[in-house]
Protein backbone atom coordinates (compact mmCIF):
# COMPACT_ATOMS: atom_id res chain seq x y z
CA UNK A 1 -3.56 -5.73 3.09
CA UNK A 2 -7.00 -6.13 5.16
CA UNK A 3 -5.68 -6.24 9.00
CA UNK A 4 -7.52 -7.73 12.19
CA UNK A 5 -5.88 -5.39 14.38
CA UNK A 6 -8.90 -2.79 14.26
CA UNK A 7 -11.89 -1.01 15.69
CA UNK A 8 -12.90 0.09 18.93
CA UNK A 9 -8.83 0.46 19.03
CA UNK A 10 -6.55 2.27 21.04
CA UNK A 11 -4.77 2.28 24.46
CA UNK A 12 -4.37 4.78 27.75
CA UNK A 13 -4.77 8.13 26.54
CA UNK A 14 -2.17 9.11 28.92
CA UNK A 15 -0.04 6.43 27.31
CA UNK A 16 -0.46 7.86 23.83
CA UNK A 17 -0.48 11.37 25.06
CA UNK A 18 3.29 12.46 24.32
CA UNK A 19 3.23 14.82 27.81
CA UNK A 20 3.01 12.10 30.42
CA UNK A 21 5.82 10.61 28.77
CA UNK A 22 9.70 10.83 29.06
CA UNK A 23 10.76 13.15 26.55
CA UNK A 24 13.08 10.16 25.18
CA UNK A 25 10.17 7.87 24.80
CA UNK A 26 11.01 7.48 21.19
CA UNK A 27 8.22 4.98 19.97
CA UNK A 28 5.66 6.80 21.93
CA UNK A 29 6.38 10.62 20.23
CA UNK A 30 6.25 8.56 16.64
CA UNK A 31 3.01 7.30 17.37
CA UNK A 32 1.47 10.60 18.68
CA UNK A 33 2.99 12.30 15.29
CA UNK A 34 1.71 9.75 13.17
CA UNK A 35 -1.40 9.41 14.67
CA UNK A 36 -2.15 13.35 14.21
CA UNK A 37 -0.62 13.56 10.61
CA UNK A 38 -2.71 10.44 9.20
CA UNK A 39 -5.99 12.22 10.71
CA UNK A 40 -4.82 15.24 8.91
CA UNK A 41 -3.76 14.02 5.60
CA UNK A 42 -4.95 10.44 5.25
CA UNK A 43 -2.67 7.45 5.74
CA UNK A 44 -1.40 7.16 2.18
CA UNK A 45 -0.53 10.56 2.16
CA UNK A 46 2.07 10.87 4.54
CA UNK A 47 6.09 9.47 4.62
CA UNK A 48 7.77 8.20 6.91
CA UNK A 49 9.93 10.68 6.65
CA UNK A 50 7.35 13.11 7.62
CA UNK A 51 6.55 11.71 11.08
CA UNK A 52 10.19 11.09 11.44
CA UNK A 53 10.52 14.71 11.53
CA UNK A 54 7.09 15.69 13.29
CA UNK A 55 8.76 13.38 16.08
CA UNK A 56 11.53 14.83 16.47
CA UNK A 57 14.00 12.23 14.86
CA UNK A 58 16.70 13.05 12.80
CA UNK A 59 17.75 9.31 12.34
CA UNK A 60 15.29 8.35 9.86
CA UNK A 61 15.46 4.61 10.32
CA UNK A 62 14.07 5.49 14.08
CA UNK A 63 10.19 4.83 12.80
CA UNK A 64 11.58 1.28 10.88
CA UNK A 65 13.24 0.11 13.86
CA UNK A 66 10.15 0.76 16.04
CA UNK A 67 7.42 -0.30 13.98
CA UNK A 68 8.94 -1.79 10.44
CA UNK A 69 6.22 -0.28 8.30
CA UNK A 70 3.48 1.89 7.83
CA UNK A 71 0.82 -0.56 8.05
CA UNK A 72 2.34 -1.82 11.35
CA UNK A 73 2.60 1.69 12.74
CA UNK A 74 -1.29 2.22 12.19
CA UNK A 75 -1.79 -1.20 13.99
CA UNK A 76 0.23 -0.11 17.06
CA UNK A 77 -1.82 3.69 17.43
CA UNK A 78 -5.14 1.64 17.29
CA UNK A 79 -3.93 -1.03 19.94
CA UNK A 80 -2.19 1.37 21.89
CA UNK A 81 -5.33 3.26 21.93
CA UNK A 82 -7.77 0.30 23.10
CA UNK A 83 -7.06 -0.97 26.34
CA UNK A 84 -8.19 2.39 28.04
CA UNK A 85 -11.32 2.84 25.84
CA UNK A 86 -12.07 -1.11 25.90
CA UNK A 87 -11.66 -0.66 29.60
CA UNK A 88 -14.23 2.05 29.75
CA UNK A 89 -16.54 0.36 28.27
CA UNK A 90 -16.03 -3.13 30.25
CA UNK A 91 -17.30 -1.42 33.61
CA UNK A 92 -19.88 0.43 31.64
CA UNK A 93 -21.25 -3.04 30.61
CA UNK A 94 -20.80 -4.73 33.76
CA UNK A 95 -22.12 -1.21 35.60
CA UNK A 96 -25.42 -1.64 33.16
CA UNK A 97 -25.81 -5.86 33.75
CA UNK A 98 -25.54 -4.99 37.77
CA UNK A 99 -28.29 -2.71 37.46
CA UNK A 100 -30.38 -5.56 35.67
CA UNK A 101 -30.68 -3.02 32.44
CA UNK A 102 -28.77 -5.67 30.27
CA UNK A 103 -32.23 -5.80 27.58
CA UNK A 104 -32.26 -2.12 27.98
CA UNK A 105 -31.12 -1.54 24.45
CA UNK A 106 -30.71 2.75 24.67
CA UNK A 107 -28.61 1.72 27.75
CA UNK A 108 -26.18 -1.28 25.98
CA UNK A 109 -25.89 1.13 23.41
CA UNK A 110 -24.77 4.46 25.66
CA UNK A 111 -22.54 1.68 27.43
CA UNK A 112 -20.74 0.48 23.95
CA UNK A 113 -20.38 3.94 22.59
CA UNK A 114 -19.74 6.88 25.19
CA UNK A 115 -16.39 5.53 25.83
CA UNK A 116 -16.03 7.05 22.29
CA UNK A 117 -17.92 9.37 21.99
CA UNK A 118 -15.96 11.23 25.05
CA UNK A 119 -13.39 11.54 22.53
CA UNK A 120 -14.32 14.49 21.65
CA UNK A 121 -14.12 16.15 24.76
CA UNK A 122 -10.06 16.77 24.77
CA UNK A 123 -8.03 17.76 21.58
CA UNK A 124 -6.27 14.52 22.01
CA UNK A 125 -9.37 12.30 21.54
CA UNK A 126 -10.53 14.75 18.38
CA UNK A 127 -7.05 13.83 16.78
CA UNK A 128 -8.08 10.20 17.41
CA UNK A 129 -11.61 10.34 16.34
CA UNK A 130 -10.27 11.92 13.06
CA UNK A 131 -7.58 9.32 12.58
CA UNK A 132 -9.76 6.29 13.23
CA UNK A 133 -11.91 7.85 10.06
CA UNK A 134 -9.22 8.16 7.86
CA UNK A 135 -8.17 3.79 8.68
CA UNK A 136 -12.16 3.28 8.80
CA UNK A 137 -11.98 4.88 4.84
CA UNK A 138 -9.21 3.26 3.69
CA UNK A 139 -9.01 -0.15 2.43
CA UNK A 140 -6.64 -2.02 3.44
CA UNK A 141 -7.80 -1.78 7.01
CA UNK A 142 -11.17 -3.27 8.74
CA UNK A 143 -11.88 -1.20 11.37
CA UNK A 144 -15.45 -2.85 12.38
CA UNK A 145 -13.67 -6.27 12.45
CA UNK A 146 -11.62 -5.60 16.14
CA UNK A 147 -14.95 -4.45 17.33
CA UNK A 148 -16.71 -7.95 16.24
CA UNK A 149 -13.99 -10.01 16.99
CA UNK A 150 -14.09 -11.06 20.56
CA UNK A 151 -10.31 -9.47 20.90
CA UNK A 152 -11.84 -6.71 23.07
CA UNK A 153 -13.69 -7.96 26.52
CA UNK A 154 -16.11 -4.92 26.18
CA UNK A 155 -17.05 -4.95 23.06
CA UNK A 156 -17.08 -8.62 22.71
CA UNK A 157 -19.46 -8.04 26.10
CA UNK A 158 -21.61 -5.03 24.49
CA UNK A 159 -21.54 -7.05 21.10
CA UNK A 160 -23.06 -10.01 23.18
CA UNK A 161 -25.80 -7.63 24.31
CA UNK A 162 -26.58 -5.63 21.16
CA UNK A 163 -27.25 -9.38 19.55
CA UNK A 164 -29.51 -10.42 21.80
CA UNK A 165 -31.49 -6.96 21.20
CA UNK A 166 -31.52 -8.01 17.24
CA UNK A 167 -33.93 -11.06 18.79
CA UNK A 168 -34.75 -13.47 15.23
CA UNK A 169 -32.73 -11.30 12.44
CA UNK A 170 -31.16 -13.62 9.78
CA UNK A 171 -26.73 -13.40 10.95
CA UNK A 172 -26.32 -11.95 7.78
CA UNK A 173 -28.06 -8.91 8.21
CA UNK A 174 -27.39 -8.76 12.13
CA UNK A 175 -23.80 -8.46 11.26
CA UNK A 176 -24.25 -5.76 8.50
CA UNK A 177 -26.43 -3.38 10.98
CA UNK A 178 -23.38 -4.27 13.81
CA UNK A 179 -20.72 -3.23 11.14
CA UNK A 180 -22.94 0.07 10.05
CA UNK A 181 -23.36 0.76 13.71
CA UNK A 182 -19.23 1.30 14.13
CA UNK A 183 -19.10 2.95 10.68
CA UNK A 184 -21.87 5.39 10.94
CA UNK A 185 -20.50 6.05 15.04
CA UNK A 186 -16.95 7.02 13.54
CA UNK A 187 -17.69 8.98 10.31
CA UNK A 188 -20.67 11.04 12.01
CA UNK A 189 -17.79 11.69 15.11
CA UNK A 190 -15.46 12.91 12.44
CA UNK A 191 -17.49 14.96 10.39
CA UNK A 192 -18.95 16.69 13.32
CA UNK A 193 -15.76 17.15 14.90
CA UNK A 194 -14.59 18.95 11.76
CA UNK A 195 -17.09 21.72 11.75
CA UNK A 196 -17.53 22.54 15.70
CA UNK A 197 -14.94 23.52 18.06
CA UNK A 198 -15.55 20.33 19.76
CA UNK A 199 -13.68 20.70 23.43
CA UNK A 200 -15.66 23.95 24.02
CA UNK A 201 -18.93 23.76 22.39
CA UNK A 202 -20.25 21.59 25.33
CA UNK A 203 -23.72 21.84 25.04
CA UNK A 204 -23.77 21.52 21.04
CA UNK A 205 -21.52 18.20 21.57
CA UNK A 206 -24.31 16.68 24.25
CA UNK A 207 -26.90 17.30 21.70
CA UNK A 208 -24.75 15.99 19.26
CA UNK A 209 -24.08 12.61 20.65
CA UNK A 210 -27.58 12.13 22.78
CA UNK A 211 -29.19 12.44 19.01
CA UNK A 212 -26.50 10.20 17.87
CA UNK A 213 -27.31 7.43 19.72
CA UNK A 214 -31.49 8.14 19.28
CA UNK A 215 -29.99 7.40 15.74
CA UNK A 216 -27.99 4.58 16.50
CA UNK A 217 -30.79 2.77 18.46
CA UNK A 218 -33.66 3.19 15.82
CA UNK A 219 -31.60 2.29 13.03
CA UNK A 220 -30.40 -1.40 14.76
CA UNK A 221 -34.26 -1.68 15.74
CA UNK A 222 -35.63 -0.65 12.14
CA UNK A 223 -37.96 -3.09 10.76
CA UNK A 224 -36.51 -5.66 7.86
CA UNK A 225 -38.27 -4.52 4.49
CA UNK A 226 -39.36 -7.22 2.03
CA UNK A 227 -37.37 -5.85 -0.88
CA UNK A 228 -34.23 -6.86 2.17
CA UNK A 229 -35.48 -10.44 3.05
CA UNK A 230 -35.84 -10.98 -1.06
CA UNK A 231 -32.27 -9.64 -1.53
CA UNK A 232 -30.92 -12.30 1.21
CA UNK A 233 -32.62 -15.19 0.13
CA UNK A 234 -30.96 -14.76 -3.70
CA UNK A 235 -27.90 -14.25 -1.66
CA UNK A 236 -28.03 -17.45 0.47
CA UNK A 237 -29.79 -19.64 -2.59
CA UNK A 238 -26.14 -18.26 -4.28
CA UNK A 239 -24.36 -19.69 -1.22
CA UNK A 240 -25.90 -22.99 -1.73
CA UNK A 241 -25.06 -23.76 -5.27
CA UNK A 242 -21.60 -23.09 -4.18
């Protein structure tokens, strides 16, 4: 089941953060346990019953009643995750256009990403980071397709921006290098995350993400090879006998 309700997702970390919460906040306690035992275990690996219990609930239709399935549980963590990190971003991007930097492609780029990329500062963000890989790897969700959408003001903003910085690439490949750009962000977050204490190691995490984005910003500016321009014009003379 491919969903649009993806990407740059999530809300207020304080609204997903269990602590700031009444302790009777039932839906909000399911989605903190679910969100930290799909980053664990992967989304298919985990019951209901599992973050039933991890939640505290001992009435197991508690998680039904909220959400009504698994699929729409993993849904509500991403878009209760956004708003905050869409937000972010939004006055990063309108921060960056004030400042006339709005062709500056390393700054569009710091402006899209660092709002998450600072994940990784608190535990809370690493538990996200590391769920948002497991939905980005499995297949019936589309994580880059929230991001691309236009659902998001900040990343339909940044996306707007990163575009124009493509200048005369053919859609189809401007899309692909946007939808590697969210997939290569999220799995290299992850996989460092998983071998550095990430909250402490301060200095290692700056170099980390600084390089990152270096990455990031010659990859979307790498030139088109011939052997790529041959591949898309069998693909589009395909399209047109259709």
């Amino acid at each position: 089941m491919k969903t649009n309700e993806t990407v740059t997702a999530g809300s207020s970390a304080s609204h997903v953060r269990g602590e700031g919460r009444p302790r009777n906040d039932t839906r909000a306690r399911l989605i903190v346990a679910a969100e930290k035992l799909f980053g664990e275990k992967g989304i298919h690996s985990v019951t209901l019953k599992e973050i039933n219990g991890a939640a505290g609930q001992r009435n197991e239709s508690a998680l039904h009643y909220h959400f009504g399935s698994k699929a729409s549980l993993v849904e509500a963590i991403l878009v209760h995750r956004s708003s905050d990190i869409d937000a972010d971003r939004m006055r990063r991007v309108d921060a960056l256009m004030a400042a006339g930097k709005e062709k500056d492609l390393s700054a569009v780029l710091r402006a899209t990403f660092l709002p998450m990329t600072s994940m990784l500062e608190t535990e809370e963000g690493v538990r996200f980071i590391r769920f948002l890989a497991q939905v980005l790897n499995d297949p019936d969700f589309d994580l880059p397709n929230l991001a691309m959408s236009g659902k998001l003001q900040g990343a339909n903003q940044a996306n707007v921006l990163l575009i124009a910085s493509l200048g005369d690439l053919a859609p189809e490949i401007a899309i692909q290098r946007q939808r590697f750009l969210v997939e290569m962000a999220v799995n290299s977050l992850a996989i460092w995350a998983r071998h550095h204490d990430s909250v402490n190691e301060a200095a290692a995490r700056d170099l980390f993400v600084a390089n990152l984005l270096d990455s990031l910003e010659g990859f979307l500016t790498a030139p088109v090879s011939e052997e790529t321009l041959d591949a898309l014009k069998r693909v589009v003379k395909k399209k047109d006998k259709k």
